[in-house]
Protein backbone atom coordinates (compact mmCIF):
# COMPACT_ATOMS: atom_id res chain seq x y z
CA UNK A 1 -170.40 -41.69 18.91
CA UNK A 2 -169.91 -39.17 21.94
CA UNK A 3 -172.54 -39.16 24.62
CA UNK A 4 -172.59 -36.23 26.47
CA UNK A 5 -174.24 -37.38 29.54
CA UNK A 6 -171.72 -40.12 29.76
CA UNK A 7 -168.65 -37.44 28.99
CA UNK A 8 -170.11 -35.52 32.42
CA UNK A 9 -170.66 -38.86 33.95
CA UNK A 10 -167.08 -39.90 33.50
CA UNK A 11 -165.71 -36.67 34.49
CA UNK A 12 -167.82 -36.18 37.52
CA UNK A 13 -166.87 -39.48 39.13
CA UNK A 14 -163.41 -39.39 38.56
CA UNK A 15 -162.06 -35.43 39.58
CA UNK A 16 -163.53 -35.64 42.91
CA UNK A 17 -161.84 -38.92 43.33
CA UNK A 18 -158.58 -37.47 42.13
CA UNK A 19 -158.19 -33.86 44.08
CA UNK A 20 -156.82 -35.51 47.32
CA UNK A 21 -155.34 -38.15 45.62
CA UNK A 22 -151.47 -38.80 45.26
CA UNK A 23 -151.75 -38.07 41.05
CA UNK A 24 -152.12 -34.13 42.82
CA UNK A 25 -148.98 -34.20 45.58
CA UNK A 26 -146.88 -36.27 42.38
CA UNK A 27 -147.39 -33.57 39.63
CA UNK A 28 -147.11 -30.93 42.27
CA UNK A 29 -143.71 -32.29 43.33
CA UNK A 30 -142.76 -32.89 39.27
CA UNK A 31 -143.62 -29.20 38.83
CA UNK A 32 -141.06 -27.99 41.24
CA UNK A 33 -138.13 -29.51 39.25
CA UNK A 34 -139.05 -29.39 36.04
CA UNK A 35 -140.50 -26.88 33.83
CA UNK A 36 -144.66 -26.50 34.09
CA UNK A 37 -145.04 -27.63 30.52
CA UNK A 38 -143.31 -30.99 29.92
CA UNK A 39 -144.08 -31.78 32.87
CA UNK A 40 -148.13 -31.86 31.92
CA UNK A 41 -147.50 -32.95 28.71
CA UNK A 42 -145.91 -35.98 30.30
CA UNK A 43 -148.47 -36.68 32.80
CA UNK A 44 -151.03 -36.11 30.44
CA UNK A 45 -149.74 -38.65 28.08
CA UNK A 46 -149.36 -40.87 31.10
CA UNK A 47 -153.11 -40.27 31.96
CA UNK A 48 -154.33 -40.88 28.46
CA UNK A 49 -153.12 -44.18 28.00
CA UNK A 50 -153.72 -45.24 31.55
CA UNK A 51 -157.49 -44.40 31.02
CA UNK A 52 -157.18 -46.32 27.53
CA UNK A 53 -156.15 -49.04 29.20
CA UNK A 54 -158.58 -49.24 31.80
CA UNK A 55 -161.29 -47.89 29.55
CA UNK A 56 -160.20 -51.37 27.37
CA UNK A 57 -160.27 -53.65 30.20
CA UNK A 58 -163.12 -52.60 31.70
CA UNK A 59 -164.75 -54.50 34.25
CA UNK A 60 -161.72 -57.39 33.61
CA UNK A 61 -159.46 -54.99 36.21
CA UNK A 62 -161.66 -54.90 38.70
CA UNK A 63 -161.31 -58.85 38.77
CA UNK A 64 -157.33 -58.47 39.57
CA UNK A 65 -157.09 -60.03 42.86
CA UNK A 66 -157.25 -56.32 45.24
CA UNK A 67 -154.24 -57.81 47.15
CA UNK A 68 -151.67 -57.96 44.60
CA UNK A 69 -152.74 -54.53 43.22
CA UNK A 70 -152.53 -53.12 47.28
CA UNK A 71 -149.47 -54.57 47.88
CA UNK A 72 -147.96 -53.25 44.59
CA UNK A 73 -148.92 -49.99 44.98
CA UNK A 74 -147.69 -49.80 49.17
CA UNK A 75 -144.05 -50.65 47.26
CA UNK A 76 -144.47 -48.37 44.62
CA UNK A 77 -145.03 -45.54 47.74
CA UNK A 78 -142.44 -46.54 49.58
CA UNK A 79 -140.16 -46.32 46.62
CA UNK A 80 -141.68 -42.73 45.98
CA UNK A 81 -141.00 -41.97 49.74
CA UNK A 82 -137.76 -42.95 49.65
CA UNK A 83 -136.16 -41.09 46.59
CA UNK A 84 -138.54 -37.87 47.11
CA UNK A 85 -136.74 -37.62 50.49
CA UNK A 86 -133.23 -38.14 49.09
CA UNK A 87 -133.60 -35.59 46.30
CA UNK A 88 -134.96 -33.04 48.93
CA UNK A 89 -131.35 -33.09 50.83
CA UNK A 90 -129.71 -32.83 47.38
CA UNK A 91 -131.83 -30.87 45.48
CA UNK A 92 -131.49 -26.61 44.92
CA UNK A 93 -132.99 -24.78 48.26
CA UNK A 94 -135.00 -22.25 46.97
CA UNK A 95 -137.57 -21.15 44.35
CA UNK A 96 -134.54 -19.28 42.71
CA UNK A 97 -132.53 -22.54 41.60
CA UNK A 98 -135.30 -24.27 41.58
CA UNK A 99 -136.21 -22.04 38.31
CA UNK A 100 -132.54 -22.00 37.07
CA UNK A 101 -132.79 -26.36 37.30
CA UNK A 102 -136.17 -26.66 35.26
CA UNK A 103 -134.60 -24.13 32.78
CA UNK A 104 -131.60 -26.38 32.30
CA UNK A 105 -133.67 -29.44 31.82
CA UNK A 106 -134.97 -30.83 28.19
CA UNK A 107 -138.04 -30.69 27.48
CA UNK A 108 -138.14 -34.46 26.53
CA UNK A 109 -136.22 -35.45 29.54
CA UNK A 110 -139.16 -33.80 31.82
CA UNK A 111 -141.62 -35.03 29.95
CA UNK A 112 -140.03 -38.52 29.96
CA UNK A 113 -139.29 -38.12 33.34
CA UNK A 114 -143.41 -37.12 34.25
CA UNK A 115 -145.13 -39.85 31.86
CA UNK A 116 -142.67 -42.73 34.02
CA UNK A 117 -143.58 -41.65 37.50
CA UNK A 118 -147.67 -41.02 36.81
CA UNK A 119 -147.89 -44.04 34.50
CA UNK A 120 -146.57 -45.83 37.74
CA UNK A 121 -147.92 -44.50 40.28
CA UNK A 122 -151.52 -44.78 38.62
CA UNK A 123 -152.01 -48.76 38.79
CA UNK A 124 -154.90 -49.87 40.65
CA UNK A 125 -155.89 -45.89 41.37
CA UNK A 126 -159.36 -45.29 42.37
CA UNK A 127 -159.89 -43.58 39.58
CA UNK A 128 -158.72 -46.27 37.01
CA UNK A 129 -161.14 -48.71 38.58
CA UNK A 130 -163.84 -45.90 38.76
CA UNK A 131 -162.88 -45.43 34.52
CA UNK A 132 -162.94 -49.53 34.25
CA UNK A 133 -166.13 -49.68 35.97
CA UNK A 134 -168.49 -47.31 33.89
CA UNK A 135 -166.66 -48.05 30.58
CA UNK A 136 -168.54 -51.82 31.74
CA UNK A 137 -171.20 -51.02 32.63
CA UNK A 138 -172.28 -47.86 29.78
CA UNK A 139 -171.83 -48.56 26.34
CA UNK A 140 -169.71 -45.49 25.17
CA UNK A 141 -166.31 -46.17 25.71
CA UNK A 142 -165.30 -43.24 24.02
CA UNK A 143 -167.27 -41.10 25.73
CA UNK A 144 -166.37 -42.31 29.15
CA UNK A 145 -162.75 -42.26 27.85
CA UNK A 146 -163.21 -38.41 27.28
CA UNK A 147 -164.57 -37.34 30.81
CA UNK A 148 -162.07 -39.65 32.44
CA UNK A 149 -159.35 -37.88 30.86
CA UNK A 150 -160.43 -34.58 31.05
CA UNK A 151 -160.62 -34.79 34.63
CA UNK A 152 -157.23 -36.03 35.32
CA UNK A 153 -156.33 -33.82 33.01
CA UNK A 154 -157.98 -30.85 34.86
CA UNK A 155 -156.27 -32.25 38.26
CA UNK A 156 -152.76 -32.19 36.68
CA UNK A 157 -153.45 -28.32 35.57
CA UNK A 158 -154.07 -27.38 38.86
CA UNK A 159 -151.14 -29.33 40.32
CA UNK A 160 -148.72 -28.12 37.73
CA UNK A 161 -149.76 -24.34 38.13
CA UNK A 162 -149.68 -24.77 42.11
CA UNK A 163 -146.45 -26.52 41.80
CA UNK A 164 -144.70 -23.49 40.29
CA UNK A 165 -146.38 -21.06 42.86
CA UNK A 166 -145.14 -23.03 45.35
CA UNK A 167 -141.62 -23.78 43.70
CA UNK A 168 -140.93 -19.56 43.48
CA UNK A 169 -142.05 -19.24 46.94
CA UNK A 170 -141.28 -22.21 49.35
CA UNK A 171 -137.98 -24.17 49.76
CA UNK A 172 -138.34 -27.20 47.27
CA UNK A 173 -136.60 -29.09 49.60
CA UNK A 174 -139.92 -28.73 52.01
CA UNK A 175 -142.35 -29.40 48.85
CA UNK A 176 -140.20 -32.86 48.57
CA UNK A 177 -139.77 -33.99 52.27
CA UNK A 178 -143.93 -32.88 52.40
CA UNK A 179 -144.79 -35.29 49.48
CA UNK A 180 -142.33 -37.98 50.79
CA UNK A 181 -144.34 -38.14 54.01
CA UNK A 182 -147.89 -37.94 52.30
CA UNK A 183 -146.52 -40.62 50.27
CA UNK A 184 -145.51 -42.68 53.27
CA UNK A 185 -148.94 -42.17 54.13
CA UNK A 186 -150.53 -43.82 50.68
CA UNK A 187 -147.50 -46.52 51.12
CA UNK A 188 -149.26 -47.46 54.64
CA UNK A 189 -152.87 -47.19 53.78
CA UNK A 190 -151.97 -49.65 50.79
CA UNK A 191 -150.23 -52.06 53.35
CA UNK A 192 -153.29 -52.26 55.50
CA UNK A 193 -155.67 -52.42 52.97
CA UNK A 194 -153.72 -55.45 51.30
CA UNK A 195 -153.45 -57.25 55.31
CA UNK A 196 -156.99 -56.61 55.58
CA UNK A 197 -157.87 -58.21 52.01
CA UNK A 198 -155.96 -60.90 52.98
CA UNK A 199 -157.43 -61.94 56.24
């Protein structure tokens, strides 16, 4: 049965949580090299199951040791730093080819490409652990399930449409090299928060 209250609930915890949050700069960046559509189809795959799983788990996540899941998600960043800045000096220069790339990709291949990056990037988020906690502690899974989604679903809109402004107006090489160091950024924050969990 769907609870409304919890379906705002859900959805009003979690979108504030995810505006700033990396899920926004990653399907930005996605958006500039692939076409607007797979690319939300693939992230909102990603986001479904993501808030499945933490909608199943419920409070049993939030008992991970916070370390491990820090530390995890600093290498994960770094990772994301490192190959957003490389694609940036190989990538097209301008909104132009930027268009001409996403038109020459597959629609699977985007998609693909979109569900592997958010699925990843999305372990131990805020807003998994946010999902986790109210599915334990409300007794409407499915409803909390709902509002979760819809918000990250509602963040990934905006980031896909602002992706393709920005793609048709800035050099995507900028957009990437931007995100790389706002990922750095989420790759440090991580690191301290896992040396300050463990001292």
């Amino acid at each position: 049965m769907i609870v409304l209250s919890v379906v705002a609930t859900a959805f009003v915890l979690v979108l504030p949580v995810e505006l700033p949050d990396k899920t926004l700069f990653a399907s930005l960046v996605l958006a500039t090299r692939f076409p607007p559509l797979p690319v939300f189809v693939g992230v909102g795959t990603a986001f479904g199951l993501q808030v499945a799983i933490a909608v199943t788990a419920g409070s049993l996540l939030s008992l991970l040791p916070q370390a491990l899941v820090s530390g995890v998600v600093a290498v994960l960043f770094l990772v994301g730093a490192v190959l957003l800045w490389r694609s940036a000096a190989e990538g097209p220069e301008d909104g132009g080819e930027a268009a001409d790339t996403r038109e020459r990709t597959s629609f699977l291949r985007a998609a693909a490409v979109s569900f592997g990056v958010l699925f990843a990037a999305e372990w131990g988020d805020l807003s998994q652990l946010a999902t986790a906690g109210l599915a334990a502690r409300l007794d409407s899974p499915v409803s909390v399930f709902i509002g979760a989604w819809a918000a990250l679903l509602t963040v990934s809109a905006l980031a896909v449409f602002l992706g393709k402004a920005l793609a048709d107006r800035l050099p995507v090489a900028l957009i990437r090299r931007a995100a790389a160091v706002l990922f750095v950024v989420f790759a440090v924050v991580a690191a301290v928060e896992t040396v300050r969990v463990l001292t």
